[in-house]
Structures are given as C-alpha cells and as structure tokens.
Protein backbone atom coordinates (compact mmCIF):
# COMPACT_ATOMS: atom_id res chain seq x y z
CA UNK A 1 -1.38 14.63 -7.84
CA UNK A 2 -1.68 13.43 -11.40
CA UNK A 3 -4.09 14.13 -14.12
CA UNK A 4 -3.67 10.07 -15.49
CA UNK A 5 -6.92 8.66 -15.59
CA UNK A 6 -8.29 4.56 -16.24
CA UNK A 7 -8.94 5.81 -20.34
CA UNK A 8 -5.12 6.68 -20.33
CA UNK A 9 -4.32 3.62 -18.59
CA UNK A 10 -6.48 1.73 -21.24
CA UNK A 11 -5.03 3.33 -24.20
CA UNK A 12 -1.67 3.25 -23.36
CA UNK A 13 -1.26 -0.58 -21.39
CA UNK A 14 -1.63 -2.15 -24.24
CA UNK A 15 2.19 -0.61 -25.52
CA UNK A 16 3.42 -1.61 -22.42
CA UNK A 17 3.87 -5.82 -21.99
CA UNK A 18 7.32 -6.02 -20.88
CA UNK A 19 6.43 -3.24 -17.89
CA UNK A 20 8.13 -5.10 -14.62
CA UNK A 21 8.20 -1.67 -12.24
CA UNK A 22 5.24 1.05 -12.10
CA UNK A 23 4.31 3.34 -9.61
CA UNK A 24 0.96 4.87 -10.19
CA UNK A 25 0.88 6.52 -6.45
CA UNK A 26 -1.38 9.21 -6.14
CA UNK A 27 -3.17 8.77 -8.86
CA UNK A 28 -6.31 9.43 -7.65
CA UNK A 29 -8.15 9.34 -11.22
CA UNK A 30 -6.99 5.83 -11.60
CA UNK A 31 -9.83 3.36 -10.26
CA UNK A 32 -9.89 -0.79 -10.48
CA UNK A 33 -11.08 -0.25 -13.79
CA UNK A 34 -6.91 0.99 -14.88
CA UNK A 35 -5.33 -1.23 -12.78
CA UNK A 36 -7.58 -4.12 -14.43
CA UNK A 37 -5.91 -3.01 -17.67
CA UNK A 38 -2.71 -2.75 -16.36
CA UNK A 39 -2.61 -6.47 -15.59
CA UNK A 40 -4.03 -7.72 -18.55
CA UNK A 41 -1.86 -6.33 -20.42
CA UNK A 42 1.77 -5.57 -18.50
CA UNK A 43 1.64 -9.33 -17.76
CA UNK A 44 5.32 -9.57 -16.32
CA UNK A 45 4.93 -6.59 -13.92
CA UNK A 46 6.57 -7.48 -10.70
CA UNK A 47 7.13 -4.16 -8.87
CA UNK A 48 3.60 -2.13 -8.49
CA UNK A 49 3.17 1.14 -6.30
CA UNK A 50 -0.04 2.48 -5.94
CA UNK A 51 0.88 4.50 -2.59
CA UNK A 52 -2.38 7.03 -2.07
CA UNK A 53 -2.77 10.19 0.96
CA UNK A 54 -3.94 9.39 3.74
CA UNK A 55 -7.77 9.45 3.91
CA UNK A 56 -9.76 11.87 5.69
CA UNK A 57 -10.59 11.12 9.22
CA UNK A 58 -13.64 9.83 9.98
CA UNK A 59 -16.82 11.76 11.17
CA UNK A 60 -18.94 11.65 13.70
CA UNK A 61 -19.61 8.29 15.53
CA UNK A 62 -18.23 6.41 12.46
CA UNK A 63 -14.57 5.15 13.59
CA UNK A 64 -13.43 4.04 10.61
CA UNK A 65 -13.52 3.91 6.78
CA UNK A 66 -15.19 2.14 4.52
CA UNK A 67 -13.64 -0.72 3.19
CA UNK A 68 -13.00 0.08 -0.44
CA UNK A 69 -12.12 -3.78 -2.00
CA UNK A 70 -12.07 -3.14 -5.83
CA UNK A 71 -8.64 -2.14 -6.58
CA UNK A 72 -6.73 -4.41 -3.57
CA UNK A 73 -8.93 -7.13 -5.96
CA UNK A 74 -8.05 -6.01 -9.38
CA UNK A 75 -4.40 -6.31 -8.18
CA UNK A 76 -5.32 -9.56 -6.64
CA UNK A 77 -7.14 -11.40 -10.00
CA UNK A 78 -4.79 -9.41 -12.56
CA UNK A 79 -1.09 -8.99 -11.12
CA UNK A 80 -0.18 -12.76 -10.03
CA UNK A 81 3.66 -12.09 -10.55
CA UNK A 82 3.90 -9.35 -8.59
CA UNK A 83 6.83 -9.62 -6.16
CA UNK A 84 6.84 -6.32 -4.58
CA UNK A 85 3.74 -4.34 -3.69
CA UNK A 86 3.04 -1.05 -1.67
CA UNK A 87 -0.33 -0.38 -0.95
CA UNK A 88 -0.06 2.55 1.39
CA UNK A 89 -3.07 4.24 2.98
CA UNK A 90 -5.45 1.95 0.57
CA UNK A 91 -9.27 1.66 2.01
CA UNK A 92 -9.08 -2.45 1.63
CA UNK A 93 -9.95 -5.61 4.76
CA UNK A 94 -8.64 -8.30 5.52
CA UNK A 95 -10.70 -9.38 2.30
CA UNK A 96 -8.84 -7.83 -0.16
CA UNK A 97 -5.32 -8.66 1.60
CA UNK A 98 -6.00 -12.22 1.83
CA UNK A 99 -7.17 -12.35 -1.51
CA UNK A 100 -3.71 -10.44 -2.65
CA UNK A 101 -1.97 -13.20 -0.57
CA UNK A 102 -3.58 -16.46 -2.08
CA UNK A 103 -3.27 -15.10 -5.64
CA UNK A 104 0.11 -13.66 -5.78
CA UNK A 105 2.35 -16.67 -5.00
CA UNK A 106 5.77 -14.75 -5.62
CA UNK A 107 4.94 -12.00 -2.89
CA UNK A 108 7.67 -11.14 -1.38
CA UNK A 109 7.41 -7.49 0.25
CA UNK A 110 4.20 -5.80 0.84
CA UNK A 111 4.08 -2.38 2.54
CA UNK A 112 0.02 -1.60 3.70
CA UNK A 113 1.11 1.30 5.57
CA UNK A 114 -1.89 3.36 6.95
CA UNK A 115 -4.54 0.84 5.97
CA UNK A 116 -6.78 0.90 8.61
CA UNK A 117 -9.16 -1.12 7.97
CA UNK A 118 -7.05 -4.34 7.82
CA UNK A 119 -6.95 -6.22 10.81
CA UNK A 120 -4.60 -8.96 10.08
CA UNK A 121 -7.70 -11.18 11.43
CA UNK A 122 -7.27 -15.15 11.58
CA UNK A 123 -3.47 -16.20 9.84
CA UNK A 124 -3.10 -13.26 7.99
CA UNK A 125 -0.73 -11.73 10.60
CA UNK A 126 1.91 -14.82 10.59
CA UNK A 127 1.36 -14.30 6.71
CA UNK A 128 2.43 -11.40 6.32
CA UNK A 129 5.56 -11.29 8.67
CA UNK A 130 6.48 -14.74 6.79
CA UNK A 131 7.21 -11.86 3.38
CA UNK A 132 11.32 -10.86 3.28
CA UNK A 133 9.48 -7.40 3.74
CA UNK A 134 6.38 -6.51 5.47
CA UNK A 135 5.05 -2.65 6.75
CA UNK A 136 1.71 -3.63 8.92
CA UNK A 137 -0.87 -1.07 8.60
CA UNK A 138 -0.01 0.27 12.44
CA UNK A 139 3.40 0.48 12.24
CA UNK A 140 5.08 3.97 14.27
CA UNK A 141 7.52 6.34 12.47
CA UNK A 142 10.36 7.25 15.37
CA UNK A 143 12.99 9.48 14.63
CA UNK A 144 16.19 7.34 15.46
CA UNK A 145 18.60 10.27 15.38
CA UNK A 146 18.89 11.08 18.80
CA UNK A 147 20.97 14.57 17.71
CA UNK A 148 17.10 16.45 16.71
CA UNK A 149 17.28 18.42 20.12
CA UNK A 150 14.28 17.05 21.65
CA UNK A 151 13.45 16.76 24.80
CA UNK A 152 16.31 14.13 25.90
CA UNK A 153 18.93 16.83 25.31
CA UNK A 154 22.22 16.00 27.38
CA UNK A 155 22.53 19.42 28.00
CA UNK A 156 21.09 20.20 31.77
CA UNK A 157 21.69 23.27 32.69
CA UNK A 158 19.85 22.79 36.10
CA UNK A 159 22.57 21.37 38.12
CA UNK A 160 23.38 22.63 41.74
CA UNK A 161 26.84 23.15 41.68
C-alpha cells in the first residue's frame, strides 16, 4: 500500500500537465479530493488506474456495500479524455458508472472488476459491452490451463483390467 496522500497529489499535479498514463492503485490515502486535482491539472491523461483490494465482506443482514460515488464522480467531471480506465473493486452504482459513461466520450476500455454494487441497471449493460474492452463487475477467473492437476486428471488409475 502507499503512503501518497490527496496533499501530495495537490502539490505535485500541478508539475504534471502532459501526464497521459497513471496508476494510483491502492492508494488508499488518496480520496476524490486527489483525483479532483489530478484532472484539473494532468488535463491530457488518457490511461488512469485506480485498482483498490477488495472490500471487506459485509456484516450481518447487510448484503452489500455502501455505494461510495465521490471518486467514480471526480473521474467522471475531471478526466473527460480518458480512454482507458480500471476501476477495480471501487464502492460506486450504476450512478457513478453512468455518469463516467456520459462524460467520458473517448472511453474505450473500462475494467469494474469486483464492483458490486453496480448493476448494469437500464442500458448501461449494452453500454458497456459496446467499449473495445469491458471487465463487468461479476466476471469469473477460470484457470484455462488444463495441465494444473485438478480434478479432471487423465490419469485413472481405477480401471478393471
């Protein structure tokens, strides 16, 4: 995890105009505030990561998050070049996504891995598939390699003979 937090970001943005790729991925002391100042001032940044863990499950009868909009937003009203964007595990809705969507015209791939509280409600789903890349917030990791020795070994030892 890194120590960056938004007064870095603030301080340091400013040097940074001609920025086009950043990944700020688990940097958890980096709120909507930094990535406000990020696109204000790296105005032709076309690449943004901002990857977090996964949360924590949720307790008790409460199945799921809350929906955390801010930063999804700040990327939203500040970032409208962006052509790549990974959001992975955010705490965003359908809100924040469609918001992302209308405002960042040159969208291209978008990876919302692990956010569970989109629900790709209304036309956001055909939206979303329409990108050259898209990672839904459900999609399964498989193993393809089919030589990990699980349980569809061809090995059977069992025969009769």
């Amino acid at each position: 995890m890194s120590e960056i937090t938004d007064q870095t970001v603030e301080k340091q943005a400013e040097f940074l105009p001609a920025l086009k790729a950043l990944d700020i991925s688990y940097c958890l002391n980096i709120t909507s505030r930094g990535i406000e100042a990020l696109g204000r001032h790296c105005r032709l940044l076309v690449h943004l990561k901002r990857n977090m863990p996964p949360p924590d499950p949720p307790q008790g009868n409460n199945t799921s998050a809350r929906a955390v909009e801010e930063e999804a937003l700040a990327v939203a009203n500040t970032m409208p070049t962006l052509e790549q964007l990974e959001l992975a595990y955010g705490l965003f809705s359908d809100l924040a996504l469609n918001t992302i969507i209308n405002k960042c015209p040159l969208l291209r791939a978008l990876n919302i891995h692990g956010c569970w509280n989109v629900r790709l409600g209304g036309d956001l789903e055909e939206r979303c598939c329409a990108f050259q890349s898209f990672r839904e917030p459900w999609e399964p990791v498989y193993c393809t390699d089919t030589s990990s020795g699980g349980d569809y070994d061809d090995d059977n030892t069992d025969s009769d003979d």
